[in-house]
N, C-alpha and C. Protein backbone atom coordinates (compact mmCIF):
# COMPACT_ATOMS: atom_id res chain seq x y z
N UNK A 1 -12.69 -8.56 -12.45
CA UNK A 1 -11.46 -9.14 -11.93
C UNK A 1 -10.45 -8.01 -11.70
N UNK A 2 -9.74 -8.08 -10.53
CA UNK A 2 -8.28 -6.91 -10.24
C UNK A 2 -7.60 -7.41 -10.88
N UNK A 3 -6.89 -6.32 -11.32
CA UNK A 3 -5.50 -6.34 -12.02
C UNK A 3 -4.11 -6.22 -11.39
N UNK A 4 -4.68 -5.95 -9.84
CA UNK A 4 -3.51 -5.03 -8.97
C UNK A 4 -2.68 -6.30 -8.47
N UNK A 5 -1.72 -6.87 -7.58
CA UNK A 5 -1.43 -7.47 -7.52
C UNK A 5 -1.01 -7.25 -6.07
N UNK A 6 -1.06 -7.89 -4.73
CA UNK A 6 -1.24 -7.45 -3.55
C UNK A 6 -0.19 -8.48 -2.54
N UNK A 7 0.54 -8.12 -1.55
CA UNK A 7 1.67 -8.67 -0.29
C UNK A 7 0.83 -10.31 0.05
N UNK A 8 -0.61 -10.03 0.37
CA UNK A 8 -1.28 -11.56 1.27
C UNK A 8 -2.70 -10.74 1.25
N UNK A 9 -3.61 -11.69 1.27
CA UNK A 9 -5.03 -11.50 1.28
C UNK A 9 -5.82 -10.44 1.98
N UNK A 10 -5.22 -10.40 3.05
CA UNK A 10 -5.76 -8.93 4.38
C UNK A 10 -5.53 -7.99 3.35
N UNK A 11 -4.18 -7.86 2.59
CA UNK A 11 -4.20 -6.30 1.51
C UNK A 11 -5.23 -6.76 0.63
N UNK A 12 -5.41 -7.60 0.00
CA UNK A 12 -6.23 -7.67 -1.03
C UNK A 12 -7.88 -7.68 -0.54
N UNK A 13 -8.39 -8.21 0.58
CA UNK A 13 -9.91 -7.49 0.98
C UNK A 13 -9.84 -6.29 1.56
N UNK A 14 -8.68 -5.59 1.86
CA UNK A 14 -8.90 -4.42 2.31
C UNK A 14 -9.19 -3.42 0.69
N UNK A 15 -9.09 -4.19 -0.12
CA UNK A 15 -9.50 -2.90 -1.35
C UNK A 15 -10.27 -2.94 -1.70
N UNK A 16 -11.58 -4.08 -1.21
CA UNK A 16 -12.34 -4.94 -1.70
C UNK A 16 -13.54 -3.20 -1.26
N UNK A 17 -14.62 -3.48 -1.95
CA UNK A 17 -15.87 -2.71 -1.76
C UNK A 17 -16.74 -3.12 -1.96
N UNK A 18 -18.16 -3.28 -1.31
CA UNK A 18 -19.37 -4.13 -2.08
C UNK A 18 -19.71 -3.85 -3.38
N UNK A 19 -19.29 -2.50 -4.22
CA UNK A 19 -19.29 -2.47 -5.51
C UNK A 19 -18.37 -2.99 -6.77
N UNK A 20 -17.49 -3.75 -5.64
CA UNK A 20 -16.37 -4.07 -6.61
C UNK A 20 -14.92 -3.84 -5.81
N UNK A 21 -13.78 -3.87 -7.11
CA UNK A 21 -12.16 -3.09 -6.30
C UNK A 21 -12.12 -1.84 -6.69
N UNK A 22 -11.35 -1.43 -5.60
CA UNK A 22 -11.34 0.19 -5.59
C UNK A 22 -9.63 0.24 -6.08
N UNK A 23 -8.84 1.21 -6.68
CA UNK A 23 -7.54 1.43 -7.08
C UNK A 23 -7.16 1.94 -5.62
N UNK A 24 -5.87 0.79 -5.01
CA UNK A 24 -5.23 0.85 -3.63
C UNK A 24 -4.45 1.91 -3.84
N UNK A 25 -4.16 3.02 -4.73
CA UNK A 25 -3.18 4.10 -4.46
C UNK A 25 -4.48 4.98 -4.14
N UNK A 26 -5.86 4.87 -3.99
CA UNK A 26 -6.57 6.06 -3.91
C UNK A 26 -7.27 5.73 -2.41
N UNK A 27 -6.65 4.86 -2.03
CA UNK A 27 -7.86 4.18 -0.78
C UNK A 27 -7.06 5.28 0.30
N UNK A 28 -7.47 5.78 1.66
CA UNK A 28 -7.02 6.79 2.50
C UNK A 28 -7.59 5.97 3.45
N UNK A 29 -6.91 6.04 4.97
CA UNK A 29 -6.96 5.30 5.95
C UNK A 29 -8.25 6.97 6.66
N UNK A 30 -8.26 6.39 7.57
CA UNK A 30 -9.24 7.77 8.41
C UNK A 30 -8.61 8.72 9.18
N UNK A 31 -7.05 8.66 9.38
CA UNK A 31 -6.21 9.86 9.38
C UNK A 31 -6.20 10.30 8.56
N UNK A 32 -6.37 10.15 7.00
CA UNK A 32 -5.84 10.80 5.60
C UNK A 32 -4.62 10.23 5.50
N UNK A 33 -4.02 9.39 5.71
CA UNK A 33 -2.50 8.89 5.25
C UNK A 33 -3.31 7.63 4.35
N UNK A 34 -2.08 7.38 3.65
CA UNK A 34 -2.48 6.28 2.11
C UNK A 34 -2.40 5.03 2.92
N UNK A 35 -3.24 4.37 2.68
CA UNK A 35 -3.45 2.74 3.18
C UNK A 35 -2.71 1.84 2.59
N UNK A 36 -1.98 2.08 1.47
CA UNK A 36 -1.03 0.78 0.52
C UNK A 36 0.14 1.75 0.10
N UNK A 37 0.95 1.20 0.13
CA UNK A 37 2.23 1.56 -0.35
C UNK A 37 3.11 0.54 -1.26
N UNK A 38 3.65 0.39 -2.39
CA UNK A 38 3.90 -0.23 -3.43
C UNK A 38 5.19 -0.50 -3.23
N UNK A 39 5.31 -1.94 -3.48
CA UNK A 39 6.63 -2.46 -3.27
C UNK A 39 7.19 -2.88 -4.59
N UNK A 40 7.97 -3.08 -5.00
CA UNK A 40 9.17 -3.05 -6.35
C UNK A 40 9.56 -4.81 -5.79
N UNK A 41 8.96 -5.74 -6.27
CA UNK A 41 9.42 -7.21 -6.05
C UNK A 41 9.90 -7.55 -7.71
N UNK A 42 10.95 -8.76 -7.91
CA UNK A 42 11.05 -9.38 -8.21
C UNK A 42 10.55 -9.66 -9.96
N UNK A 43 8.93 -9.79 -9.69
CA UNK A 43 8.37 -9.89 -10.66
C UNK A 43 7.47 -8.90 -10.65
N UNK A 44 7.60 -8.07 -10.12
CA UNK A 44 7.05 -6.66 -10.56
C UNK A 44 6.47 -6.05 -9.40
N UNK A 45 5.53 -4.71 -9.38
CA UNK A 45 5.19 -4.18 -8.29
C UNK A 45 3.99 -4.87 -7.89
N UNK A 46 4.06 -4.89 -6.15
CA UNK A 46 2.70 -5.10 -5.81
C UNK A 46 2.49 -4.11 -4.73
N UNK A 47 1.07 -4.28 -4.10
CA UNK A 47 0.37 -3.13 -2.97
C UNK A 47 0.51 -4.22 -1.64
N UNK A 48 0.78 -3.49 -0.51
CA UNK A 48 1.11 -3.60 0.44
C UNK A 48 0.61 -2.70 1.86
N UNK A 49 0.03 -3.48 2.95
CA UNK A 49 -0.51 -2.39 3.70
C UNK A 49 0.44 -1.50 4.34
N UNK A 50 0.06 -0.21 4.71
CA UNK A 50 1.23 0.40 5.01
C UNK A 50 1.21 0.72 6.76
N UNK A 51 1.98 0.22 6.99
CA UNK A 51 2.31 0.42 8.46
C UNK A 51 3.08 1.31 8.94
N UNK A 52 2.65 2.48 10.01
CA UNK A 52 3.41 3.23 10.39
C UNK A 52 4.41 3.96 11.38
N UNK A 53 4.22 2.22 11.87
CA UNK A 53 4.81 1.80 13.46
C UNK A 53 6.36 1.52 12.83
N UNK A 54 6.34 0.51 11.91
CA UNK A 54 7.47 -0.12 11.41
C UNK A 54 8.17 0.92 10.15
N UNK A 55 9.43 1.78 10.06
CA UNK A 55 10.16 2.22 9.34
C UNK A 55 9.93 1.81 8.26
N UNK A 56 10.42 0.34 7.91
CA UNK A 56 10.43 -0.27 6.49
C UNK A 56 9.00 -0.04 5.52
N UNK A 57 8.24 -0.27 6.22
CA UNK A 57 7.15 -0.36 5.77
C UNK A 57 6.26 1.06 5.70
N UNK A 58 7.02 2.08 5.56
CA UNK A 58 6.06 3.32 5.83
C UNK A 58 6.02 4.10 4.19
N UNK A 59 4.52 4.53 3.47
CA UNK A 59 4.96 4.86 1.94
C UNK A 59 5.60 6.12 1.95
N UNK A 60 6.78 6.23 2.72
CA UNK A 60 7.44 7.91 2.64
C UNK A 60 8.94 7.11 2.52
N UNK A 61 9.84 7.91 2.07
CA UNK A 61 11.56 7.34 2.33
C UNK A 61 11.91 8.79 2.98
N UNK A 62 12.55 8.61 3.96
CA UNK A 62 13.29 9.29 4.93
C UNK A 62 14.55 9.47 4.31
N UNK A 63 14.88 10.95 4.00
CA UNK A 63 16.48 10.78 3.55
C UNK A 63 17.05 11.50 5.15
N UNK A 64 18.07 11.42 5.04
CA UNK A 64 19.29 11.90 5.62
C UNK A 64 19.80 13.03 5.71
N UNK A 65 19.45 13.78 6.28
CA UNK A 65 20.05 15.65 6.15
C UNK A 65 21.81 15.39 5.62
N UNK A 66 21.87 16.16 4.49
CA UNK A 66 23.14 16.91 4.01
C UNK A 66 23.88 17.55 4.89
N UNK A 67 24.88 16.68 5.01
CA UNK A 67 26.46 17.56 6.15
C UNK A 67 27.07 18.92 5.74
């Protein structure tokens, strides 16, 4: 059984492996960028696919260059 706790089902078979679950901070898309990025909800963290079209959703934070 996972322990991880996941956004909606598409994240949660995407960690899926015929041997079992794989840990979503180690999974790598086929560019080499991380496939889940962890969100801070409510009742705690869950994994989330990471999209890199959409800002919000990308596992990097963009700061702001210093004036």
């Amino acid at each position: 059984m996972c322990c991880a706790h996941f956004t909606n089902t598409k994240a949660f078979d995407a960690h899926l492996l015929e041997e079992g679950c794989q840990a979503p901070g180690s999974i790598m898309r086929r560019d080499g960028q991380p496939k889940f990025i962890i969100r801070e909800r409510s009742f705690g963290p869950v994994w989330a696919l990471a999209d890199y079209r959409d800002k919000n959703r990308r596992p990097f934070v963009e700061v702001a260059p210093a004036s």
